[in-house]
N, C-alpha and C. Protein backbone atom coordinates (compact mmCIF):
# COMPACT_ATOMS: atom_id res chain seq x y z
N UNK A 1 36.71 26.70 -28.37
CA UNK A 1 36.81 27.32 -27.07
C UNK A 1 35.63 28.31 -26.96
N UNK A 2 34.91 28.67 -25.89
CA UNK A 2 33.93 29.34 -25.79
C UNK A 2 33.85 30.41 -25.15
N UNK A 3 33.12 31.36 -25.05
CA UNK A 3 33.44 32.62 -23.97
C UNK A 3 34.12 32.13 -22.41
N UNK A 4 32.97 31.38 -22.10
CA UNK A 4 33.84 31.10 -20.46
C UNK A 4 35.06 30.63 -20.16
N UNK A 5 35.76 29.73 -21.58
CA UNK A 5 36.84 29.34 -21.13
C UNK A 5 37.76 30.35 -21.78
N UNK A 6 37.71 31.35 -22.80
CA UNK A 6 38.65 32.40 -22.90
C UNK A 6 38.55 33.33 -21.93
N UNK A 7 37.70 33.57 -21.21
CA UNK A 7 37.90 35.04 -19.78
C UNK A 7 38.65 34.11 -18.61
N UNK A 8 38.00 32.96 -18.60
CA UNK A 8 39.17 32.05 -17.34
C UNK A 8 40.30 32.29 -17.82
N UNK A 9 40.55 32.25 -19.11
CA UNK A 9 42.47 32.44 -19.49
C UNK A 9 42.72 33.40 -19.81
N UNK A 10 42.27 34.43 -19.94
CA UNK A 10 43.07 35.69 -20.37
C UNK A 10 42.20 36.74 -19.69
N UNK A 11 41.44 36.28 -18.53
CA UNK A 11 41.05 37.81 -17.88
C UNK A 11 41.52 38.74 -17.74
N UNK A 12 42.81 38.35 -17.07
CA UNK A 12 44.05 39.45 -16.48
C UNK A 12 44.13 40.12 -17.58
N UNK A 13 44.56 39.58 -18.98
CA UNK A 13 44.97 40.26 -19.70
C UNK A 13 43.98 41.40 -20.19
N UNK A 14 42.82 40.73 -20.07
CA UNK A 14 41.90 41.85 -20.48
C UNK A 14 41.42 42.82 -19.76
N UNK A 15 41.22 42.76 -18.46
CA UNK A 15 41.05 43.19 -17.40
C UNK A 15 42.43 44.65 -17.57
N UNK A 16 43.71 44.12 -17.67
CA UNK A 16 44.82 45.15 -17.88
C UNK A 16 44.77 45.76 -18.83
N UNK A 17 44.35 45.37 -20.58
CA UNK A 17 43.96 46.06 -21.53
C UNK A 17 43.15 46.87 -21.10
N UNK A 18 41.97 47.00 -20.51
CA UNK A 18 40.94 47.86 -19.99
C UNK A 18 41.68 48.94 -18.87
N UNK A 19 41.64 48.52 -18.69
CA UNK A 19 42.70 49.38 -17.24
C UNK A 19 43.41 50.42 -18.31
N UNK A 20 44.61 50.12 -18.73
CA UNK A 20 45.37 50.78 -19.76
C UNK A 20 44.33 51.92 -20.63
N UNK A 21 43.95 51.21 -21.16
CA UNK A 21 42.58 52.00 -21.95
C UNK A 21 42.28 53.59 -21.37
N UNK A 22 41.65 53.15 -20.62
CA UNK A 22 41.27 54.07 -19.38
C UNK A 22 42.10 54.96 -19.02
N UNK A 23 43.59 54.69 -18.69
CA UNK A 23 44.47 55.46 -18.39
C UNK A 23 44.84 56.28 -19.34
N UNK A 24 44.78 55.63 -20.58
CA UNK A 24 45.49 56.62 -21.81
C UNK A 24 44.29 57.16 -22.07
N UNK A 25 42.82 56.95 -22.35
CA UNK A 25 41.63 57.79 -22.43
C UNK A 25 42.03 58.82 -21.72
N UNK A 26 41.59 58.85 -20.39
CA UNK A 26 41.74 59.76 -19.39
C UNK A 26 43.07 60.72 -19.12
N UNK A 27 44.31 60.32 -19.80
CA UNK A 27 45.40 61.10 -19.51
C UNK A 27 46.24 61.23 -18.20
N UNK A 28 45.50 59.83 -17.19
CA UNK A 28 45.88 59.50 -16.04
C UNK A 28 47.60 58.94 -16.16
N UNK A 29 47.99 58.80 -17.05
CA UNK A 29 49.49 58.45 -17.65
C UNK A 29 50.45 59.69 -16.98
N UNK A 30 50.20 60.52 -17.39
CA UNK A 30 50.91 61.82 -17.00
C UNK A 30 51.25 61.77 -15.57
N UNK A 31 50.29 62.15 -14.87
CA UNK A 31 50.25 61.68 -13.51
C UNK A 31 50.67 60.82 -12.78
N UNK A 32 50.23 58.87 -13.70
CA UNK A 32 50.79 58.31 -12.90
C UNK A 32 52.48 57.83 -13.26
N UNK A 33 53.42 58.39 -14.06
CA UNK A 33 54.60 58.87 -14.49
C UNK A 33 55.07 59.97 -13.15
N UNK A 34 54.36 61.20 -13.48
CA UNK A 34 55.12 61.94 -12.23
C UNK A 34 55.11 61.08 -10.92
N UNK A 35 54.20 60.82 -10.21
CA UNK A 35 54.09 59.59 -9.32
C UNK A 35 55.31 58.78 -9.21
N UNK A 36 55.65 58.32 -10.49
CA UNK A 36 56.38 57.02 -10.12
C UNK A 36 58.11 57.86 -10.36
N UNK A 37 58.31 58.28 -10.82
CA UNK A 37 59.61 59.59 -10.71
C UNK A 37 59.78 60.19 -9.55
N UNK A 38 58.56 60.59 -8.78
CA UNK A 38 58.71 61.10 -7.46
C UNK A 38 58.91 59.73 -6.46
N UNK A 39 58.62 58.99 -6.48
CA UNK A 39 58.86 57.70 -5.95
C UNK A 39 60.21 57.63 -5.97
N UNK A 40 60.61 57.21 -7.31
CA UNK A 40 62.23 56.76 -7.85
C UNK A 40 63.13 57.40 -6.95
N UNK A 41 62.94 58.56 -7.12
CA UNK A 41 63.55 59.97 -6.40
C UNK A 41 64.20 59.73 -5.19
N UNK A 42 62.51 59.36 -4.42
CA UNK A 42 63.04 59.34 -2.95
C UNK A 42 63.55 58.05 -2.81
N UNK A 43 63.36 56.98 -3.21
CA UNK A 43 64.18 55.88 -2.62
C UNK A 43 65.46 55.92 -3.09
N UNK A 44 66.17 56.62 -4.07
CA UNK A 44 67.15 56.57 -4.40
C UNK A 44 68.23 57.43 -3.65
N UNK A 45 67.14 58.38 -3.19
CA UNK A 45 67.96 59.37 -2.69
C UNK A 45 68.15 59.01 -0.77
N UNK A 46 67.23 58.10 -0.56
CA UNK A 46 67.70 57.49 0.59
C UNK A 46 68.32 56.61 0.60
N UNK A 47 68.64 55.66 -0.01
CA UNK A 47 69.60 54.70 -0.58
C UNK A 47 70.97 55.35 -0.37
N UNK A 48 71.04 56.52 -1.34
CA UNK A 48 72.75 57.32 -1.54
C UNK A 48 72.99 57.85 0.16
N UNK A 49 71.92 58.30 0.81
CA UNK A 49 71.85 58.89 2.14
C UNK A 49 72.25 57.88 2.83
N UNK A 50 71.73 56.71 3.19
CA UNK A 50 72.11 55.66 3.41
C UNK A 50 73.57 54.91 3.69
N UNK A 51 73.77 54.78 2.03
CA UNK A 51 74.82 54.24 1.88
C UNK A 51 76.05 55.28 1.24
N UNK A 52 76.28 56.42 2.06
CA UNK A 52 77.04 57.33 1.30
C UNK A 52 78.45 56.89 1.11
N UNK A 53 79.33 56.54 1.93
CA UNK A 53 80.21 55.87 1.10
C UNK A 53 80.66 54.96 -0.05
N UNK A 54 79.34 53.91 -0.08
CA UNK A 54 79.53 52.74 -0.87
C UNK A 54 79.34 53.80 -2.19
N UNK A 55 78.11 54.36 -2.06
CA UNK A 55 78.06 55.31 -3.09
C UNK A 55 79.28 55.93 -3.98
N UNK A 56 79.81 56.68 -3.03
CA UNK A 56 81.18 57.41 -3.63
C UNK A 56 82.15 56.95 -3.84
N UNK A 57 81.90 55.75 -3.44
CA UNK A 57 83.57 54.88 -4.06
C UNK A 57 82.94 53.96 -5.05
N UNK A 58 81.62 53.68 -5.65
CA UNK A 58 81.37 53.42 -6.93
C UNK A 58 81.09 54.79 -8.12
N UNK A 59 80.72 55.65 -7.47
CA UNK A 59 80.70 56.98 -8.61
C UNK A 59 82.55 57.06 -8.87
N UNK A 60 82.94 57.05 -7.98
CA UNK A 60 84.60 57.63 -8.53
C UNK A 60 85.09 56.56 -9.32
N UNK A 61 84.92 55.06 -9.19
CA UNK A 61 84.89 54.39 -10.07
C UNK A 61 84.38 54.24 -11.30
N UNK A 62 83.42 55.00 -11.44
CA UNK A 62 82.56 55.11 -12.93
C UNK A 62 83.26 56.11 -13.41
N UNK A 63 83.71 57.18 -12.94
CA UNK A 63 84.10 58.26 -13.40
C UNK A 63 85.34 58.17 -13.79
N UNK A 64 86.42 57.34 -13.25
CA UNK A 64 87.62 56.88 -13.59
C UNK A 64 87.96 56.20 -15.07
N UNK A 65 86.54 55.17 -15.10
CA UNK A 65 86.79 54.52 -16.22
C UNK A 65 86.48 55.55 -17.12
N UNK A 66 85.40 56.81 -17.23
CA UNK A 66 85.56 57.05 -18.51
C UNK A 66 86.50 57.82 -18.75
């Protein structure tokens, strides 16, 4: 197999190894963690807003069983 036909098959992968790289070099991890927590956050918390009943009659169910 030769260079051109290993980057046709595993660019992505390398392409994402590099990427990664970069992120943990740089310490861009941290950041993009808080990012994705602040994300989580809000959709979850519009979800429960949302759906506030369905919500509370599965929490009282969790809470029952234990």
């Amino acid at each position: 197999m030769n260079i051109k036909e290993f980057w046709n098959n595993y660019k992505g992968a390398i392409i994402g190894v590099l990427i990664s790289i970069l992120i943990l070099v740089t310490r861009l991890h941290d950041l993009i963690l808080a990012i994705v927590v602040i994300v989580l956050g809000a959709i979850i918390g519009n979800y429960v807003q949302q759906n506030k009943e369905d919500v509370k009659g599965k929490l009282k169910g969790f809470i029952d069983k234990m």
